[in-house]
Protein backbone atom coordinates (compact mmCIF):
# COMPACT_ATOMS: atom_id res chain seq x y z
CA UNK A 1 76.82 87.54 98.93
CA UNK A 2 76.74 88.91 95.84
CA UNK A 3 73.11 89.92 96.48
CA UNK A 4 74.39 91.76 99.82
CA UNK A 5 77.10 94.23 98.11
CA UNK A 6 74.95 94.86 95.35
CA UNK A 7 72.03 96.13 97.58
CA UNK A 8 74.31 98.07 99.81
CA UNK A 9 75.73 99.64 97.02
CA UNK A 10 72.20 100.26 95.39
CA UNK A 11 70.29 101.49 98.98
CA UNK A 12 73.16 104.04 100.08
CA UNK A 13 73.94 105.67 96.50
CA UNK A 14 70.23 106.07 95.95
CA UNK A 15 69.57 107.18 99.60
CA UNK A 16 72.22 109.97 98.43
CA UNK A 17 70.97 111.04 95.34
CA UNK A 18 67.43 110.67 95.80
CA UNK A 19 66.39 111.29 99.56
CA UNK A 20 66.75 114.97 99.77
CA UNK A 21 65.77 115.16 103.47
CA UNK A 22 67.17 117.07 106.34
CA UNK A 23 69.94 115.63 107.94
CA UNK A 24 69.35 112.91 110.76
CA UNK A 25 71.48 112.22 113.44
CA UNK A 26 72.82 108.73 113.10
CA UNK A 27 74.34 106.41 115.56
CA UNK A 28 77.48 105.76 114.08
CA UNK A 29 79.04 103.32 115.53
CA UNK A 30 75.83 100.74 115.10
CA UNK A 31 75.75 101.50 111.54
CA UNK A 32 79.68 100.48 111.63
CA UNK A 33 78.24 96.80 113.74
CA UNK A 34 75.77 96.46 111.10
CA UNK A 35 78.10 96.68 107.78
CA UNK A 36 80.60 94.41 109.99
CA UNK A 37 77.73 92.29 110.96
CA UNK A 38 76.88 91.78 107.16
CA UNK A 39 80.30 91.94 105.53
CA UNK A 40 82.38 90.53 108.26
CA UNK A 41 82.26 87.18 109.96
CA UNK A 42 79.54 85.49 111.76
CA UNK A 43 79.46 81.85 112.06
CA UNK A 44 76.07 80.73 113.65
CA UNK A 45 72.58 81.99 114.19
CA UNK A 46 73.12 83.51 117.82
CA UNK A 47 76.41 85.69 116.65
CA UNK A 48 74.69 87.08 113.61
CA UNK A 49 71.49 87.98 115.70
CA UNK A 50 73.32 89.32 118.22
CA UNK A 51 75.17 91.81 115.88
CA UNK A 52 72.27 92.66 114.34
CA UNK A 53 70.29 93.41 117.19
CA UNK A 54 72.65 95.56 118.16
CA UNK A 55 72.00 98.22 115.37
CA UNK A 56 68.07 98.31 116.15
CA UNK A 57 66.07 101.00 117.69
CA UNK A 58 63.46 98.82 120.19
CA UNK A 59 65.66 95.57 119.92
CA UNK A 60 64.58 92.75 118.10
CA UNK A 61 63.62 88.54 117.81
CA UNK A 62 64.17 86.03 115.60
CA UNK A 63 62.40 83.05 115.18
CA UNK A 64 62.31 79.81 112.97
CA UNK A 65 59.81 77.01 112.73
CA UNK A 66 60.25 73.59 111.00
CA UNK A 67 57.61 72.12 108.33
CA UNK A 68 55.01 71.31 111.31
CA UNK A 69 55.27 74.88 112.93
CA UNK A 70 57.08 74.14 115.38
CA UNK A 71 59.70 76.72 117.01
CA UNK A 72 63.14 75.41 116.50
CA UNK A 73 65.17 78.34 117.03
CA UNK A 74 64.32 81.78 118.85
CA UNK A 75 66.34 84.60 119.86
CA UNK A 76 65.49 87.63 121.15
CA UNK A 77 66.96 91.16 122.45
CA UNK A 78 64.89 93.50 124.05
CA UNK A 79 61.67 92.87 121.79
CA UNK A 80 60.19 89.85 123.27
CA UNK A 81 58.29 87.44 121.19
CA UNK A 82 55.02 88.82 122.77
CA UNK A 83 55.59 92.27 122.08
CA UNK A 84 52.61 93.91 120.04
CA UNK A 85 54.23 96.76 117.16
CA UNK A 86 53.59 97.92 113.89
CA UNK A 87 54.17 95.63 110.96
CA UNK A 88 54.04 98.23 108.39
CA UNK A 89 54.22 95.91 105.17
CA UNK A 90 53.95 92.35 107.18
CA UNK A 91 49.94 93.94 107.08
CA UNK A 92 49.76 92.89 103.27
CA UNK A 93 49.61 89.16 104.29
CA UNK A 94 47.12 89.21 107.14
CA UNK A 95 44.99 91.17 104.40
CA UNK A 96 45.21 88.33 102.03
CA UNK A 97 44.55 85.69 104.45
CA UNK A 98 41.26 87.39 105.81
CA UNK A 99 40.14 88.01 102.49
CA UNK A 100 40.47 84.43 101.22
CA UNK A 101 39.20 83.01 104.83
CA UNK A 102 35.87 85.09 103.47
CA UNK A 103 35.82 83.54 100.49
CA UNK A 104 36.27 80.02 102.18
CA UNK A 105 33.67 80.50 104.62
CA UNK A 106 31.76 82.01 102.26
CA UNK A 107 31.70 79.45 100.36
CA UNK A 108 31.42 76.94 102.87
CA UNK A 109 31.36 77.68 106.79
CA UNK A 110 30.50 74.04 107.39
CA UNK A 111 34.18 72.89 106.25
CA UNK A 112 36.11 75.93 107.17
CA UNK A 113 36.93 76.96 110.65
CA UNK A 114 35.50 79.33 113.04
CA UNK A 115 33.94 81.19 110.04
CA UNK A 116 31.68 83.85 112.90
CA UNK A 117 29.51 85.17 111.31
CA UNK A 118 30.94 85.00 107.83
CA UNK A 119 28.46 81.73 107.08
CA UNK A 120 27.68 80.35 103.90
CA UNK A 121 25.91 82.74 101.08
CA UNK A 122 26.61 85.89 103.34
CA UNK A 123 29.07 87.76 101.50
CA UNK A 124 27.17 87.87 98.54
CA UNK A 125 26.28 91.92 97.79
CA UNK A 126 27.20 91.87 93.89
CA UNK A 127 27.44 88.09 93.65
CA UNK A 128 29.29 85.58 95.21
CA UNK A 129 32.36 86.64 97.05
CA UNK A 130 35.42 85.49 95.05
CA UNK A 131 38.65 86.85 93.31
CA UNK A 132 37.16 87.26 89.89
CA UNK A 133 34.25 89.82 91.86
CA UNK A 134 35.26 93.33 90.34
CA UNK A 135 34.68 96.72 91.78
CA UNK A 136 31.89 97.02 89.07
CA UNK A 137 29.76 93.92 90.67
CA UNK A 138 30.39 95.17 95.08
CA UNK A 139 31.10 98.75 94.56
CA UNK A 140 29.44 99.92 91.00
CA UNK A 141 32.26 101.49 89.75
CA UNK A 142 31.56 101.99 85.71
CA UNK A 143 33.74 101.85 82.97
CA UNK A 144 37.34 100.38 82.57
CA UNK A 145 37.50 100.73 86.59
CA UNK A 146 35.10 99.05 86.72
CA UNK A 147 36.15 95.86 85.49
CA UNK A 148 38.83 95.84 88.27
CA UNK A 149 38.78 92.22 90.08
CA UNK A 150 39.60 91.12 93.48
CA UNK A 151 42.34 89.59 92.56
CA UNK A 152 43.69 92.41 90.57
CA UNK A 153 43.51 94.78 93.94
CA UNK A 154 45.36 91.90 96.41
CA UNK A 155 48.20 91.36 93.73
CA UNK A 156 48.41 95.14 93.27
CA UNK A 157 48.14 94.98 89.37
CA UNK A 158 44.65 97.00 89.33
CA UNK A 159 46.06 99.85 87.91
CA UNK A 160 45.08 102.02 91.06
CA UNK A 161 48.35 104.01 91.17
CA UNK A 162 48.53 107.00 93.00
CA UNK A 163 48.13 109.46 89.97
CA UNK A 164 50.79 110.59 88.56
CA UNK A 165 54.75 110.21 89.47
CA UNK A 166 55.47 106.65 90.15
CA UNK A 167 52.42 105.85 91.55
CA UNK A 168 54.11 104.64 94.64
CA UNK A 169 52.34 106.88 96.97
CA UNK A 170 48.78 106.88 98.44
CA UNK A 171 45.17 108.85 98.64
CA UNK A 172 45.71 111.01 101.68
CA UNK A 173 41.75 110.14 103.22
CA UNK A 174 43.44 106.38 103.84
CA UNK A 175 45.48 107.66 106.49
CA UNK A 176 43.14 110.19 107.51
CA UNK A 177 39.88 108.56 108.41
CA UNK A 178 38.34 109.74 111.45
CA UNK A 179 37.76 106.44 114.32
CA UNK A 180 34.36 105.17 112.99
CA UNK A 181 34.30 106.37 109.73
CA UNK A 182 30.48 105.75 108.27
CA UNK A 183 30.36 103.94 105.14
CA UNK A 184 29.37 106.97 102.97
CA UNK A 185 33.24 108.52 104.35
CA UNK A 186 35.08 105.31 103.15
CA UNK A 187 33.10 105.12 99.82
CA UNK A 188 34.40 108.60 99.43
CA UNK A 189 37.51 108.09 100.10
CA UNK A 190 37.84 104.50 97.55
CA UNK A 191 36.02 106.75 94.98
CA UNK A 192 39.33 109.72 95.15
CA UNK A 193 41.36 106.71 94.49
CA UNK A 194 39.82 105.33 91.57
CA UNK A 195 39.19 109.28 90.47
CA UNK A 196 43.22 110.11 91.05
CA UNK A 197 44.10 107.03 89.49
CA UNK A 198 45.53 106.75 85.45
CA UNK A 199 46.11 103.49 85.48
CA UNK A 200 45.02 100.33 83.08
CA UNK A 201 43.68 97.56 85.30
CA UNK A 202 45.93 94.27 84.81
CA UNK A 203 48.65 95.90 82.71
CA UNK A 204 50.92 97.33 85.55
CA UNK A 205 52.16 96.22 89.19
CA UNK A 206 52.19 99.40 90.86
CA UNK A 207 53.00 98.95 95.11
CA UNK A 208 50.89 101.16 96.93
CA UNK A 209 48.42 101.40 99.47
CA UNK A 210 45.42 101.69 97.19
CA UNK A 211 44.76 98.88 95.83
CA UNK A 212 44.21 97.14 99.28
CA UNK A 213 42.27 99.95 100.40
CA UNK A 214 39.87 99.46 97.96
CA UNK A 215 39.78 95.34 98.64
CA UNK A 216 39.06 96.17 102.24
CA UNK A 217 35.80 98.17 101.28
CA UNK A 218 34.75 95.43 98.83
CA UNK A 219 35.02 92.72 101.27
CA UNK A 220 33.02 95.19 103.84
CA UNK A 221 30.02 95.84 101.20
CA UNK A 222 29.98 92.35 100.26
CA UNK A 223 29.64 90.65 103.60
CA UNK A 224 27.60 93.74 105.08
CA UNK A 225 29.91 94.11 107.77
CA UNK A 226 32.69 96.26 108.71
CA UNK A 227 36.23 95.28 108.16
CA UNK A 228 37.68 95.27 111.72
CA UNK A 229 34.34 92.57 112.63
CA UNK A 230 35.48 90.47 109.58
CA UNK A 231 38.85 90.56 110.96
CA UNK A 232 38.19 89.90 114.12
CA UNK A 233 35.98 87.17 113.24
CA UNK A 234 38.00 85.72 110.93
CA UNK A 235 41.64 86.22 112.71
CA UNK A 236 41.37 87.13 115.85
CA UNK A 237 39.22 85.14 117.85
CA UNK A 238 40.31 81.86 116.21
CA UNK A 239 43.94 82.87 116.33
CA UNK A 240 43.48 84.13 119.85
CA UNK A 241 45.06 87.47 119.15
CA UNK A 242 44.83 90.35 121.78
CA UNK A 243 41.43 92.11 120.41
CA UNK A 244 42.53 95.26 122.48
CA UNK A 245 46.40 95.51 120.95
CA UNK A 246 45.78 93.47 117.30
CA UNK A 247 44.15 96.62 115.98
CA UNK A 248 44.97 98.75 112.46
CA UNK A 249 45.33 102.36 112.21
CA UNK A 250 45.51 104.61 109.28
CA UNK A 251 48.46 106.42 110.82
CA UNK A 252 50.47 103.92 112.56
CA UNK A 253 53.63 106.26 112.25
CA UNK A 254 51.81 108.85 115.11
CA UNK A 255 50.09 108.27 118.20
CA UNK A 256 46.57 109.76 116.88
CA UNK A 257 43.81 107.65 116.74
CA UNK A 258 42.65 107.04 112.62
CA UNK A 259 40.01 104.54 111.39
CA UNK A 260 42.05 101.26 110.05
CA UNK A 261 39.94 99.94 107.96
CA UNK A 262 41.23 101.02 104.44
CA UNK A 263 44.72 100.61 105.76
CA UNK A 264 45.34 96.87 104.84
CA UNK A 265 48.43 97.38 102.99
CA UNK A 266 50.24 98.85 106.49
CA UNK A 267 48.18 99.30 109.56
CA UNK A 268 48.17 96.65 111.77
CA UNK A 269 50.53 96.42 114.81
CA UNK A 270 51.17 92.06 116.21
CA UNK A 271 53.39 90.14 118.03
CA UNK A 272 55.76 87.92 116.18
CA UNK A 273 54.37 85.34 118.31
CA UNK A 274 51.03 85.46 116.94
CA UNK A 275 51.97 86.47 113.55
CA UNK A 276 53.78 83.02 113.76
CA UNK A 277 49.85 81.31 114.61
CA UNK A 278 48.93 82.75 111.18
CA UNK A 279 51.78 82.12 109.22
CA UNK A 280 51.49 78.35 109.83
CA UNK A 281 48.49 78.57 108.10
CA UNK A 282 50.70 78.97 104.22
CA UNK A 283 53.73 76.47 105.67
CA UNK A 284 51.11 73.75 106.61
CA UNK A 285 48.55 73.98 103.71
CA UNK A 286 45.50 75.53 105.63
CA UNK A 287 46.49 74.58 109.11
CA UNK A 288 46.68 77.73 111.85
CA UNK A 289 47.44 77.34 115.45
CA UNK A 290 45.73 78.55 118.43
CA UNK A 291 46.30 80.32 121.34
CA UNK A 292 47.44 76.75 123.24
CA UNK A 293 49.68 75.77 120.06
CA UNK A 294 47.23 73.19 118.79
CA UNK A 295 46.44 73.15 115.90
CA UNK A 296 43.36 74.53 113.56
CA UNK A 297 42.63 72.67 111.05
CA UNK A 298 40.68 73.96 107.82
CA UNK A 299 41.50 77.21 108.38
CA UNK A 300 42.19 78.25 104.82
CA UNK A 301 41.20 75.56 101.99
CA UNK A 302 44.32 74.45 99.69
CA UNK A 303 43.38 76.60 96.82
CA UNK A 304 43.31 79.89 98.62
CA UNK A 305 47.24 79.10 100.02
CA UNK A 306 48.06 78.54 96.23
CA UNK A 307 46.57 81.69 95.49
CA UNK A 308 47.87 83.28 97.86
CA UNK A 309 51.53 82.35 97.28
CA UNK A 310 50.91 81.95 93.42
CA UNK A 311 52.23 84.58 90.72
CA UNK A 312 49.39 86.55 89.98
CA UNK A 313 51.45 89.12 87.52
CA UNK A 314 49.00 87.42 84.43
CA UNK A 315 51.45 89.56 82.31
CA UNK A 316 51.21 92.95 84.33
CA UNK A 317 54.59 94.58 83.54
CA UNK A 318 56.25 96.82 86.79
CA UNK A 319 55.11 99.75 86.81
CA UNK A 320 56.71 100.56 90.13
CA UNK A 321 58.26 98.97 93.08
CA UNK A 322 60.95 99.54 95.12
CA UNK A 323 63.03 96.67 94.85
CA UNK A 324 63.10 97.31 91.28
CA UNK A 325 65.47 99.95 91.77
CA UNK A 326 67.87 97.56 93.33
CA UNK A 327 67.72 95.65 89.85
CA UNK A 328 65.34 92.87 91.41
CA UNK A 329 62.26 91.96 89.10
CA UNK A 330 60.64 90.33 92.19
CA UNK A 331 57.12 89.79 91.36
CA UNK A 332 53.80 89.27 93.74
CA UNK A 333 51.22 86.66 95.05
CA UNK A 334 48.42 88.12 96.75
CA UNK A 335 49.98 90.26 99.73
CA UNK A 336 53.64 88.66 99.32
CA UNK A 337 56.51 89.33 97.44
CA UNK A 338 57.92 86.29 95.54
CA UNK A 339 62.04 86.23 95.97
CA UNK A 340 64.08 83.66 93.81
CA UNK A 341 66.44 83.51 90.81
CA UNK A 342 63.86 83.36 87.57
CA UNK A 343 61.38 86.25 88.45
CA UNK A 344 59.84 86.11 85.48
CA UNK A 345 58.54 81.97 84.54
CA UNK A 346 56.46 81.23 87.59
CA UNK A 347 57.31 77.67 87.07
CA UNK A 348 61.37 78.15 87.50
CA UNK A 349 60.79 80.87 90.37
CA UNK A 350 58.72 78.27 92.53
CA UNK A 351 61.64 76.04 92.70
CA UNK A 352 63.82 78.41 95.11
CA UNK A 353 60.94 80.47 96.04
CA UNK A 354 61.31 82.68 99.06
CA UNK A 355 57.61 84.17 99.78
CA UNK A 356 57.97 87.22 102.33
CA UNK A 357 55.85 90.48 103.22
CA UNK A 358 58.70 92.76 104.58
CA UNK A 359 57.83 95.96 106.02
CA UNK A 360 59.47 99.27 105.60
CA UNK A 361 60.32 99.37 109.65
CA UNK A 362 62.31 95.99 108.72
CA UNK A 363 59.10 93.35 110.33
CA UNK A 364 60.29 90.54 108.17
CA UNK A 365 58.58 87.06 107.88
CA UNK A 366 59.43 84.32 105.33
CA UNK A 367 58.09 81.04 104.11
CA UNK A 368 60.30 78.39 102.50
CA UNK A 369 58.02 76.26 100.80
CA UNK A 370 60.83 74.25 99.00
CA UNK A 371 63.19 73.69 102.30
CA UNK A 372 59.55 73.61 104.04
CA UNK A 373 60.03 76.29 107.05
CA UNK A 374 59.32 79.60 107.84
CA UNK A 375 60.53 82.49 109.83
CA UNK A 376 60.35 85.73 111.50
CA UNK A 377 62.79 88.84 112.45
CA UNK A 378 60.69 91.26 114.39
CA UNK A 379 61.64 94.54 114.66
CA UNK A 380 60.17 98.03 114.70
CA UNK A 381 63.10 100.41 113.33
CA UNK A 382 61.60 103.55 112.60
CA UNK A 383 64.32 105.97 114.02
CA UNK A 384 67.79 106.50 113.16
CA UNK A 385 69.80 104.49 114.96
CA UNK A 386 70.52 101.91 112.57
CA UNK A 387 71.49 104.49 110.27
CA UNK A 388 68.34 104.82 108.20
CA UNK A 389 69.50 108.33 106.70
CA UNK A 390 71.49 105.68 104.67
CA UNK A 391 69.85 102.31 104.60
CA UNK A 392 66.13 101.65 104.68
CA UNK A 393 65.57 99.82 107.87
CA UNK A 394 63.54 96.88 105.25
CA UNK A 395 67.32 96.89 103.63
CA UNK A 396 68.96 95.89 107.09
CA UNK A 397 66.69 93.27 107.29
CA UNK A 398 67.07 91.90 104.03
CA UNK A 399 70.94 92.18 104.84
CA UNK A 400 70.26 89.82 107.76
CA UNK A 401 68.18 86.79 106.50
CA UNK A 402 70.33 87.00 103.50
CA UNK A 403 73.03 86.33 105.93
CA UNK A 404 71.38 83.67 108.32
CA UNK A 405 69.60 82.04 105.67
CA UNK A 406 72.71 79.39 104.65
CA UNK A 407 72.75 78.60 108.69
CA UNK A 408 69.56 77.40 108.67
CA UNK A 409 69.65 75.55 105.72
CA UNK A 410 72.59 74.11 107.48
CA UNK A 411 70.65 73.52 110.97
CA UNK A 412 67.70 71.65 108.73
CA UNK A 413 70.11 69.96 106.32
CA UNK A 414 68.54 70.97 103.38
C-alpha cells in the first residue's frame, strides 16, 4: 500500500508541474471509481476488476495462469480476450523473444522449434548471431559506437539516447518510415540515431525507442531478411497469431500506415490471448503454446529465458527512466523491467522478482517466477476517460496489480 500512495502522490504532482498541456476533458466521476477502487475496499479478484474496468476507455481483461500455463482466472469487460490492440511497451518483450529465438535457431534449428527459415549458420552477416555481436561487426558502425553489443541495445544501456535532454525521446524517421521502407531508408534512419546520440555505450540505462530500433536492423542485416519475415517466422506462424492483425507500425497512435520494422520498442498491436501463447514461453523455461493450447516445446533454449529475465545493468547507472521519478530504481532484463525490493544486487532482487513490460496505454503482463505464475491486464487507454490529464494510464495499471496481486497470492497459496 505504501507503494500505491506514494505513486499517486508522485504521478499527479508531477503530471501538474511538469505536463504543460492543454486542458483535457476528464470523466470525472471514473477517475473518482478508480482512486476508490485503489484506496477503498475490494475484497476479491472480480470486485477489484470490475471497478477498474470501469475507469477504462475500450474496457478491459484480466487474466492469470498457474506454473503450467494454464488459465485459472479470467475476467473481462468489453475487451475480450481475442481482441487485437496496441501494446505500446508490452512490444519490448516480443522483441526480445524474437531476437533470442534467432539466436537459438541460429545456432541450432535442429533443436529449436519451427525455426522457418532462420536455419543453422544463416544469420551470420558480421559473425555469428549472438548478444556479444556489436553494431561494429552487422552494421560497421566505427569508433566507440561501434563497439555497441546486442545485448547493450535489448537492455537499453547502449548509450543511444535521444541527444540531448533526458534522452527519453526518439529519432523522428522511426515513426516515420514509409510501408516498405528499402534497406538503404532504415540504414539511414539507425545511422541519425547513432549521429544524434551523446551517449557512452554500457555506462547509462537510458529508455527509449532507439536502442531497439537499431537491434531490429541488426537482426535484419544479419539474417538477410527483413524484420516482419523474421517475426513472422519466428512468432507468428508457430504461435498461430493472426498474420493480418499481429502487425507493427511506426505510428500506432494514428490510423496512417508506417513501416514497423524499427519500431520494436512500441509497435505491435495482439490479443491478450495470444500474448498469453508467448508469455508461457519465460513461465515454463522455453515452452510456448499453440494455437490448440498444446504445447511447443524448445521454443526458446534455457539460457536465452535467463537472459532474457536476467539483470543486464553490468554497472550502467540510470540515466533516465520514468519510474525513476517515482523514486523506483527498477532496473532491466532484455525487454522487461525487473520490479522487487533490492533493485540494485541482482541476487536479492531475484528473490521477489516481478518481471513485467508495461505499456504507456496501461497493456500490462507479469511473470512471477518465485510464486511461479503469470498474468495479463489488457487494456488500450489512450483517451481521457480514466483521467489521464492526471494519471498515466501505465500508473492505473500499476495501481491495479498492485492491488490484486495479494488475492492471487491468496488464490495460489503462496
Amino acid at each position: 500500500m505504501k507503494f500505491i500512495f506514494s505513486l499517486i502522490f508522485v504521478s499527479v504532482f508531477s503530471s501538474i508541474i511538469v505536463n504543460c498541456q492543454k486542458p483535457v476533458s476528464t470523466d470525472k466521476n471514473a477517475l473518482s471509481l478508480l482512486v476508490a477502487g485503489i484506496l477503498g475496499s475490494c475484497y476479491s479478484l472480480d470486485s477489484c476488476f470490475d471497478q477498474y474496468a470501469k475507469t477504462t476507455d475500450e474496457g478491459a481483461s484480466f487474466q492469470v495462469f498457474d506454473g503450467s500455463g494454464n488459465r485459472f482466472y479470467a475476467r473481462q469487460s468489453l475487451l475480450d480476450y481475442n481482441t487485437y490492440r496496441p501494446i505500446a511497451s508490452g512490444s519490448k518483450w516480443v522483441t526480445a523473444i524474437t531476437t533470442m529465438r534467432a539466436i537459438d535457431c541460429n545456432a541450432d534449428s535442429t533443436t529449436y522449434a519451427n525455426c522457418g527459415t532462420v536455419t543453422t549458420g544463416t544469420c551470420a552477416t558480421g559473425g555469428t548471431l549472438s548478444l556479444s555481436r556489436t553494431t561494429g561487426d552487422v552494421l560497421g558502425w566505427t569508433g566507440t559506437k561501434g563497439t555497441i553489443t546486442l545485448r547493450q541495445l535489448l537492455s537499453f544501456t547502449s548509450g543511444l539516447n535521444a541527444g540531448g535532454g533526458n534522452g527519453s525521446g526518439q529519432a523522428t524517421c522511426i515513426s516515420s518510415l514509409p510501408v516498405g521502407a528499402s534497406g538503404t531508408q532504415k540504414d539511414s534512419c539507425v545511422n541519425e540515431i547513432r549521429d544524434q546520440s551523446t551517449g557512452t555505450p554500457g555506462a547509462l540505462y537510458q529508455y527509449n525507442s532507439n536502442h531497439m530500433a537499431v537491434a531490429q536492423r541488426m537482426l535484419e542485416i544479419s539474417c538477410g531478411k527483413t524484420w516482419d519475415t523474421i517475426f513472422r517466422q519466428l512468432i507468428v506462424n508457430p504461435l498461430g497469431w493472426d498474420v493480418n492483425q499481429a502487425v507493427w507500425k511506426g505510428n500506432f497512435r494514428t490510423g496512417e500506415d508506417t513501416d514497423g520494422s524499427l519500431s520494436g520498442a512500441y509497435g505491435l498491436s495482439i490479443s491478450p490471448e495470444h500474448y498469453a501463447r508467448m508469455l508461457n514461453v519465460l513461465l515454463t523455461n522455453g515452452t510456448a503454446k499453440n494455437a490448440s493450447g498444446g504445447n511447443i516445446a524448445n521454443f526458446l533454449s534455457t539460457t536465452s529465458v535467463r537472459e532474457i529475465l536476467s539483470d543486464q545493468y553490468n554497472g550502467a547507472k540510470i540515466g533516465y527512466s520514468q519510474f525513476s521519478a517515482f523514486g523506483y530504481r527498477w532496473q532491466y532484463g532484455l525487454g522487461n523491467w525487473r520490479f522487487c525490493t533490492t533493485t540494485d544486487i541482482p541476487a536479492e532482487c531475484d528473490k521477489d522478482l516481478i518481471s513485467h513490460s508495461i505499456g504507456i496505454n496501461g497493456f500490462f503482463p507479469w511473470l512471477d517466477k518465485n510464486r511461479n505464475y503469470m498474468a495479463i491486464l489488457a487494456v488500450n487507454n489512450i483517451g481521457r476517460k480514466n483521467g489521464l490529464s492526471l494519471l498515466p494510464a501505465s500508473s492505473t495499471s500499476l495501481f491495479f496489480a498492485e492491488t490484486v496481486r495479494p488475492l492471487i497470492h491468496q488464490q495460489i497459496g503462496k
